[in-house]
Protein backbone atom coordinates (compact mmCIF):
# COMPACT_ATOMS: atom_id res chain seq x y z
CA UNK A 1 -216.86 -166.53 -64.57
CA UNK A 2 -215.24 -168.92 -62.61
CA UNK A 3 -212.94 -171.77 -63.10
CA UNK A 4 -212.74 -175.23 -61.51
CA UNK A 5 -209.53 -177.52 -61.69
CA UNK A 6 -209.97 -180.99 -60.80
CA UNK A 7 -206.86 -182.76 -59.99
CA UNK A 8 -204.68 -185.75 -58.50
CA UNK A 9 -200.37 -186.39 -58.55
CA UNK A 10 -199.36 -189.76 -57.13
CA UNK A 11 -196.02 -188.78 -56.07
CA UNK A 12 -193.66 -189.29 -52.70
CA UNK A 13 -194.64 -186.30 -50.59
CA UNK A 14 -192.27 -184.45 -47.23
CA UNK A 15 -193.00 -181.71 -45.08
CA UNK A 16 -196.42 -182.15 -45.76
CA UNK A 17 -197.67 -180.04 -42.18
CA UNK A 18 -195.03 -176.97 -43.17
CA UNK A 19 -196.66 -177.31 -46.73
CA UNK A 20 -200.51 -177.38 -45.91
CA UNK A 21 -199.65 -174.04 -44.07
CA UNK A 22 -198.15 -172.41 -46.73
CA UNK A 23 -200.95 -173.42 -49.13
CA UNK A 24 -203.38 -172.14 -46.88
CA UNK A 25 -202.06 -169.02 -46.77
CA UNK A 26 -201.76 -168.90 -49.89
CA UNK A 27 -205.63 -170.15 -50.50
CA UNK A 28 -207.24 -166.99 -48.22
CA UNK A 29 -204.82 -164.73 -49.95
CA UNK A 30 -205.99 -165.45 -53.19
CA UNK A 31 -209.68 -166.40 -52.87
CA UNK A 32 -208.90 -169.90 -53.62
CA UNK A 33 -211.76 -172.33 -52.96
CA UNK A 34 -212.13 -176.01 -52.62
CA UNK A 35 -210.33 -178.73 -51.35
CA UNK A 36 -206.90 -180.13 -51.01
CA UNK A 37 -206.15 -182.97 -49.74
CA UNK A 38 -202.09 -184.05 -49.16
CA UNK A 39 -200.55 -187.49 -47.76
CA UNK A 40 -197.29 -189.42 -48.14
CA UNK A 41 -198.25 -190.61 -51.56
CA UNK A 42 -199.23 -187.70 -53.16
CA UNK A 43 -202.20 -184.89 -53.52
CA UNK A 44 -205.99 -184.79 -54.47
CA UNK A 45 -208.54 -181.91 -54.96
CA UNK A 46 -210.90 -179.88 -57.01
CA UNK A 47 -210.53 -176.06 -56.24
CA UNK A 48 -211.90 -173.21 -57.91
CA UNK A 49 -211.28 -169.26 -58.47
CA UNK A 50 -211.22 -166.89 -61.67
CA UNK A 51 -208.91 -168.05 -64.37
CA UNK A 52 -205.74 -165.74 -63.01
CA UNK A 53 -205.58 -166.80 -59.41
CA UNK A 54 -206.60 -170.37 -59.98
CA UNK A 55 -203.58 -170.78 -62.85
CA UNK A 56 -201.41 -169.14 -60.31
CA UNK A 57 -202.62 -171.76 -57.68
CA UNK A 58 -202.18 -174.61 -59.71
CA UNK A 59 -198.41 -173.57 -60.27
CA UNK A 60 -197.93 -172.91 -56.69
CA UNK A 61 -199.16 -176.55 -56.17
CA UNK A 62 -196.37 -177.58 -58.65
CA UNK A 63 -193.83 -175.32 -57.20
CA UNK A 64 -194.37 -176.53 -53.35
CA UNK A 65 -194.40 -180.33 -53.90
CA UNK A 66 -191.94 -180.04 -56.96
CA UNK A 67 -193.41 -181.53 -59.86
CA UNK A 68 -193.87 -180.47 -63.35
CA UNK A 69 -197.17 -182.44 -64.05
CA UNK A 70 -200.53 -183.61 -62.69
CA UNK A 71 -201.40 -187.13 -63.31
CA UNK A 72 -204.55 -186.06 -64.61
CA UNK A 73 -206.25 -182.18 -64.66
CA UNK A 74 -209.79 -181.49 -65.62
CA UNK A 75 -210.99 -177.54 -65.94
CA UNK A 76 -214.48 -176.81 -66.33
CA UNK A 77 -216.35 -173.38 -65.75
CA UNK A 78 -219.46 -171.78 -63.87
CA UNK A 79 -221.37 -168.43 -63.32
CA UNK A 80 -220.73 -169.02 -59.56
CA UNK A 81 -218.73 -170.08 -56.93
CA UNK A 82 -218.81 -173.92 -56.64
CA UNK A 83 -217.33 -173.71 -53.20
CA UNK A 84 -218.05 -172.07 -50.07
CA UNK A 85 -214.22 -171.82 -48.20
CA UNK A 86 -211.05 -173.20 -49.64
CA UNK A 87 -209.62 -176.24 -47.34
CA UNK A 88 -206.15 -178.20 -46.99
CA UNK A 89 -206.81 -181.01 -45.44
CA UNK A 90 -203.75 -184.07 -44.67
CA UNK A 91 -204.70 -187.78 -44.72
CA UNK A 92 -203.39 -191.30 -44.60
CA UNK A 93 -204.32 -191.83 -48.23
CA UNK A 94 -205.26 -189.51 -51.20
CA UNK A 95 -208.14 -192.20 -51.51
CA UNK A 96 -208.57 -194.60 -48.34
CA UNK A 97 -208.20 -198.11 -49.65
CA UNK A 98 -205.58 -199.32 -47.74
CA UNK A 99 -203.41 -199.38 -50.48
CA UNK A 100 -200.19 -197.13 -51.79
CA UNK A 101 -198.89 -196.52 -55.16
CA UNK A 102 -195.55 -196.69 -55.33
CA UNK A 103 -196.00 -196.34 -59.10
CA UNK A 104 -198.76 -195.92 -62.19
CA UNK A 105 -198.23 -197.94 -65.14
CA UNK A 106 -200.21 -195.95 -68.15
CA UNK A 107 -200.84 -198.26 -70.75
CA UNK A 108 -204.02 -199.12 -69.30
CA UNK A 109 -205.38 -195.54 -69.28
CA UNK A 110 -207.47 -195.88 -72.27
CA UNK A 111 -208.32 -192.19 -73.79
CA UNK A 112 -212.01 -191.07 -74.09
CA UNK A 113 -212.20 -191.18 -78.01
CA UNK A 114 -211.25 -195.08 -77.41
CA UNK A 115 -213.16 -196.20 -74.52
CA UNK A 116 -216.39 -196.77 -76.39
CA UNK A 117 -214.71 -199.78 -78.25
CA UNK A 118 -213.54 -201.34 -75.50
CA UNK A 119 -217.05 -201.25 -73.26
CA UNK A 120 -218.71 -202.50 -76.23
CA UNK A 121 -216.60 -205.67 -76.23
CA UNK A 122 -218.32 -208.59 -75.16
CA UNK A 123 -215.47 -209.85 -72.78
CA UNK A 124 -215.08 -206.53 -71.00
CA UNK A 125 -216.57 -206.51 -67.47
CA UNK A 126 -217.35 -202.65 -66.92
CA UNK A 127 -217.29 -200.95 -63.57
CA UNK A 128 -218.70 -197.90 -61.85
CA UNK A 129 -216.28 -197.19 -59.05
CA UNK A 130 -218.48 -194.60 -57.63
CA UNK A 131 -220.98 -194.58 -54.51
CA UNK A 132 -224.85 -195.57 -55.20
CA UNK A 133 -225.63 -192.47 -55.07
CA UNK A 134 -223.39 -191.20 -58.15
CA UNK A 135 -224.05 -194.39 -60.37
CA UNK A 136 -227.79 -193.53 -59.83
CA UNK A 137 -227.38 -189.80 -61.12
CA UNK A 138 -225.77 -190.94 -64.18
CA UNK A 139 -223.48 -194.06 -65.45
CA UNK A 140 -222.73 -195.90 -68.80
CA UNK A 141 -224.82 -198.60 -70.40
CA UNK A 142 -223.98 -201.99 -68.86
CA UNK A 143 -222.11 -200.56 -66.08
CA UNK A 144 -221.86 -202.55 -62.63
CA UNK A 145 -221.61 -201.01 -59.58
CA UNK A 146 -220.28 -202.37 -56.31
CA UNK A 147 -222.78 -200.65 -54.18
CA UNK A 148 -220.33 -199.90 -51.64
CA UNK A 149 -220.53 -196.49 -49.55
CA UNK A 150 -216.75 -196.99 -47.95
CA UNK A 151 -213.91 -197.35 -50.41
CA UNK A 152 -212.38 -199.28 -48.27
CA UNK A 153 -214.62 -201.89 -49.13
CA UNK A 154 -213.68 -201.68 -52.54
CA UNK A 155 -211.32 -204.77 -52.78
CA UNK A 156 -214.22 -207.87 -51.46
CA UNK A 157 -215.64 -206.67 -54.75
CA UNK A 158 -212.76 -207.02 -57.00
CA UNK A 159 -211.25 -210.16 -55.40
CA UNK A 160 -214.43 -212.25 -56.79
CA UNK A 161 -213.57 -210.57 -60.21
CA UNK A 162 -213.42 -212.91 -63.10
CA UNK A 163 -209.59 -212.97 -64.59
CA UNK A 164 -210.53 -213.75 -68.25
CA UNK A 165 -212.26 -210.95 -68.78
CA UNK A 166 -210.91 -207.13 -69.80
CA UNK A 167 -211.60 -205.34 -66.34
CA UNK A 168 -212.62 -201.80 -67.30
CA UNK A 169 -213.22 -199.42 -64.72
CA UNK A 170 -214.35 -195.62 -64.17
CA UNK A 171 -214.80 -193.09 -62.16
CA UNK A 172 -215.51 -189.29 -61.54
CA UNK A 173 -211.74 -187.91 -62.32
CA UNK A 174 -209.85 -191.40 -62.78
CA UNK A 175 -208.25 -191.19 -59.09
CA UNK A 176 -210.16 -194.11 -57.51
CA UNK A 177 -209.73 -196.30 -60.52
CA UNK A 178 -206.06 -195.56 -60.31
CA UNK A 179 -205.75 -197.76 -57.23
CA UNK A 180 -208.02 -200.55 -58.31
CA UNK A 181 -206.07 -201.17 -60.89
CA UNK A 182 -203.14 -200.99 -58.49
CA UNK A 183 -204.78 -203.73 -56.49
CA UNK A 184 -206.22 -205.82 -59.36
CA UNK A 185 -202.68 -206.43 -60.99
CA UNK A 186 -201.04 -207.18 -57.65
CA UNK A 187 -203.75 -209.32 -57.59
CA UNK A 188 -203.14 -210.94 -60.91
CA UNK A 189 -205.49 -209.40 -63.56
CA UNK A 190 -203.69 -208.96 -66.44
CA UNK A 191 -206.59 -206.95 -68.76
CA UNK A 192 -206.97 -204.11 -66.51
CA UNK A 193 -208.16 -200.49 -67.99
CA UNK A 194 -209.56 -197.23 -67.02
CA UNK A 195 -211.01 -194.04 -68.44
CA UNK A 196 -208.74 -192.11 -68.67
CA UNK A 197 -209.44 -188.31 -66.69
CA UNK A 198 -212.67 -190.20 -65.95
CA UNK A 199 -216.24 -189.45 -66.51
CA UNK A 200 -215.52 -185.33 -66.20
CA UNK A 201 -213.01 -185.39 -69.54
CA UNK A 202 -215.33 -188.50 -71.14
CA UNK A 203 -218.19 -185.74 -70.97
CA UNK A 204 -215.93 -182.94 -72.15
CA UNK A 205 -214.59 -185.14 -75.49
CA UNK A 206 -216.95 -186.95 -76.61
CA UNK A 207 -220.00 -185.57 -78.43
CA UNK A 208 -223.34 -186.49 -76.88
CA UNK A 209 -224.10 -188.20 -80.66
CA UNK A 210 -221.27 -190.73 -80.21
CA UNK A 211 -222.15 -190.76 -76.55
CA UNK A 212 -222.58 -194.20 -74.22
CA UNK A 213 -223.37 -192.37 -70.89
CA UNK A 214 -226.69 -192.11 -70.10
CA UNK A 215 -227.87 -189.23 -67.85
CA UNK A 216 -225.69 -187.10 -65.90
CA UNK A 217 -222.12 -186.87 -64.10
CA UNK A 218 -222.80 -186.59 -60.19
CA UNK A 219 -219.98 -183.65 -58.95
CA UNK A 220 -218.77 -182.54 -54.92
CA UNK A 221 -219.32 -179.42 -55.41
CA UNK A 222 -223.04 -176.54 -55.94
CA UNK A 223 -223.19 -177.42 -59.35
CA UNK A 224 -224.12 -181.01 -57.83
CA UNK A 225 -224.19 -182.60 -61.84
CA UNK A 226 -222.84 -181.91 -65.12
CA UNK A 227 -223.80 -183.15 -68.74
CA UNK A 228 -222.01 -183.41 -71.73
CA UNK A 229 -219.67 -180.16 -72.73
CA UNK A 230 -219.40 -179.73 -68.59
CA UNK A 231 -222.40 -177.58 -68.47
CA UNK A 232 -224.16 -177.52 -65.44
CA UNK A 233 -226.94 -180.15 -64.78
CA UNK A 234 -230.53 -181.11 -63.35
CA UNK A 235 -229.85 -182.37 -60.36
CA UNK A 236 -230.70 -180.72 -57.19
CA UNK A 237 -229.40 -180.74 -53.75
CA UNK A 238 -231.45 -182.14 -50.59
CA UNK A 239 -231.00 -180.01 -47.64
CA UNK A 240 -231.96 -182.79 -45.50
CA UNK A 241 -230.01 -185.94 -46.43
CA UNK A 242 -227.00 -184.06 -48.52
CA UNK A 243 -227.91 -186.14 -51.63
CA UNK A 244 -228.93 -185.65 -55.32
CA UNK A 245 -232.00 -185.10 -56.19
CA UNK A 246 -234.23 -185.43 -60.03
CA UNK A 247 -236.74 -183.14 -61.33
CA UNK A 248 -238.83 -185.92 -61.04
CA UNK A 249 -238.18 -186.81 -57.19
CA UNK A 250 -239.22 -183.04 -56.53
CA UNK A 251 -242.72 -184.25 -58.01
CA UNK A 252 -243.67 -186.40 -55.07
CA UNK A 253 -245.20 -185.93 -52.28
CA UNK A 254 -242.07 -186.56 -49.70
CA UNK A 255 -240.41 -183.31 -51.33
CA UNK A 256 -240.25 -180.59 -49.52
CA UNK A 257 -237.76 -177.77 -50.31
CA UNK A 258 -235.01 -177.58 -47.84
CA UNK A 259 -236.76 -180.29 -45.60
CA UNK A 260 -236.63 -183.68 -47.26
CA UNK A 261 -236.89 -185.89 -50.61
CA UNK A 262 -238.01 -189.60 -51.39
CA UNK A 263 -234.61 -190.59 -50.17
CA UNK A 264 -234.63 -189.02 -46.61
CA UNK A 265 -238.55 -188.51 -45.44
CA UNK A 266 -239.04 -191.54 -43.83
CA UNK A 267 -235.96 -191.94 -41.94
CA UNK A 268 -235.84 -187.65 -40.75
CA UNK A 269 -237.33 -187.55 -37.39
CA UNK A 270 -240.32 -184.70 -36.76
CA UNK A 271 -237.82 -182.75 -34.98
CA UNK A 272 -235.40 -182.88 -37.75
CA UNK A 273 -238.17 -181.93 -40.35
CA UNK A 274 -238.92 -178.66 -37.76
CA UNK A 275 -235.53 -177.60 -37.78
CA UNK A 276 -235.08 -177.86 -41.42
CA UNK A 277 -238.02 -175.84 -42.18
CA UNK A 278 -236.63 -173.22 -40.01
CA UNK A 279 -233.73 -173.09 -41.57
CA UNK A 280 -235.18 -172.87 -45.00
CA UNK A 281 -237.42 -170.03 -43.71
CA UNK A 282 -234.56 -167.69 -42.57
CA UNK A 283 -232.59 -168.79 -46.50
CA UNK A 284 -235.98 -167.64 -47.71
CA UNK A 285 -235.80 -164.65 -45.74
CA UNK A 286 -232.33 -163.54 -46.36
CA UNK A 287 -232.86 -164.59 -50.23
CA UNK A 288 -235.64 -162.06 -50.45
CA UNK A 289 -233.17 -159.07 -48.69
CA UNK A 290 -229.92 -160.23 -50.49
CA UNK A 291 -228.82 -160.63 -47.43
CA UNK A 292 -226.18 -163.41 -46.31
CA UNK A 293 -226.49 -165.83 -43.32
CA UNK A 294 -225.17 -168.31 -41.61
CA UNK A 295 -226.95 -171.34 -43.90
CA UNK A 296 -225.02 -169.05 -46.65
CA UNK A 297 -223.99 -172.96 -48.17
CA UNK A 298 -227.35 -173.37 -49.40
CA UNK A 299 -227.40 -170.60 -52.04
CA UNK A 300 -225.65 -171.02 -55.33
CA UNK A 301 -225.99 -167.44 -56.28
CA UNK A 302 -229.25 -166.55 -56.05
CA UNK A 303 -230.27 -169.79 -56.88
CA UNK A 304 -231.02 -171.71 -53.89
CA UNK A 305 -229.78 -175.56 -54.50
């Protein structure tokens, strides 16, 4: 079984180059996989192991960047690997919006068991802070989203915001709502909330029966969507555009596996589509030998994705 440990700290970060090393090293070492990603302001990632080595990660995370605390953890589990290779990676901004937090203010982290109340308020303006691509795998009822594919983009939405109304906003793990809010009060807004650990500990608390989400959690990793209780999901993968598929896009006619979905057929050129399929016939080949190759990404063991 393995373990996966999604996470964020908004804190003032140094050495950051001498520390990605040393949490590389220590990543290959232990089989860590997943990402990292560190920057002045603080850290961001989802990585994934068994349950020893990944606790003993998540300390050494603590221990180099010396904090006691995550802002907000999620831990959910799978058969397989999620991952492929475990990454550090150093950027501007644990989330590039153009924006730092200097610091959170919690009392508009509203806790799962509590959220339903306040989306079912008439005054409460409800947000998916997602991509297009996530709010069409799965959202809550009478959720808006932005349509934006850059975050970046994210404040011309929320300037035209009404200020009357409760702002409530969500998002996978809580880390992009985190500096929306940021923005919105420097803006003004004084009714600002967000779900609290996001959609992944919504999922995990609430009981499908009391539920308001309607269909499933889109996730960056093989598992590519979860459902209530964190289990694994419908969803598929498409090899040729990278994006989330149904059980019932895999009906028509512009799915083919490993080639192309709805989404992606029209725009792939011919010689796109040919070097797909060749690359699905050598995953198909090595499938049937259990042997590994170099489009080894595309299996999610055994299972091809």
């Amino acid at each position: 079984m393995f373990y996966i440990a999604g996470l964020y700290k908004f804190k003032k970060i140094s050495n950051i180059k001498k520390n990605k090393k040393i949490l590389q090293v220590f990543f290959i070492k232990k089989s860590i996989r997943g990402t990292i990603i560190i920057s002045s302001e603080g850290i961001n990632g989802t990585i994934s192991s068994n349950r020893k080595n990944l606790n003993l990660a998540l300390s050494k995370v603590k221990r180099i960047f010396k904090f006691n605390n995550f802002d907000s953890q999620s831990l959910s589990k799978s058969k397989f690997q999620v991952f492929h290779r475990g990454k550090v990676k150093i950027k501007k901004e644990v989330v590039p919006m153009g924006i730092k937090i200097s610091k959170r203010k919690f009392k508009n982290h509203v806790e799962p068991l509590k959220w339903n109340k306040l989306i079912n308020d008439k005054n409460t303006f409800l947000i998916d802070a997602r991509k297009p691509f996530e709010f069409k795998v799965g959202t809550f009822k009478k959720a808006k989203n932005p349509k934006i594919n850059n975050f970046r983009d994210f404040p011309n939405y929320l300037q035209n915001l009404n200020k009357n109304k409760n702002i409530a906003m969500f998002c996978t793990g809580g880390i992009r709502c985190e500096k929306a809010s940021v923005y919105l009060e420097k803006k003004g807004f004084k009714n600002v909330y967000q779900l609290k650990g996001g959609i992944i500990n919504y999922l995990k608390k609430v009981k499908k029966s009391n539920s308001l989400w309607k269909g499933e959690c889109y996730v960056f990793d093989n598992r590519v969507s979860i459902k209530h209780g964190l289990i694994p999901g419908s969803f598929s993968m498409c090899s040729g555009c990278r994006k989330p598929i149904s059980k019932q896009e895999k009906k028509s006619k512009k799915y083919e596996e490993g080639v192309s979905c709805p989404n992606c057929h029209d725009s792939l050129t011919n010689s796109q589509k040919d070097r797909f399929r060749m690359r699905q016939k050598q995953i198909l080949l090595a499938k049937r030998t259990g042997k590994k190759h170099i489009f080894q990404k595309e299996y999610n063991w055994g299972k091809i994705v």
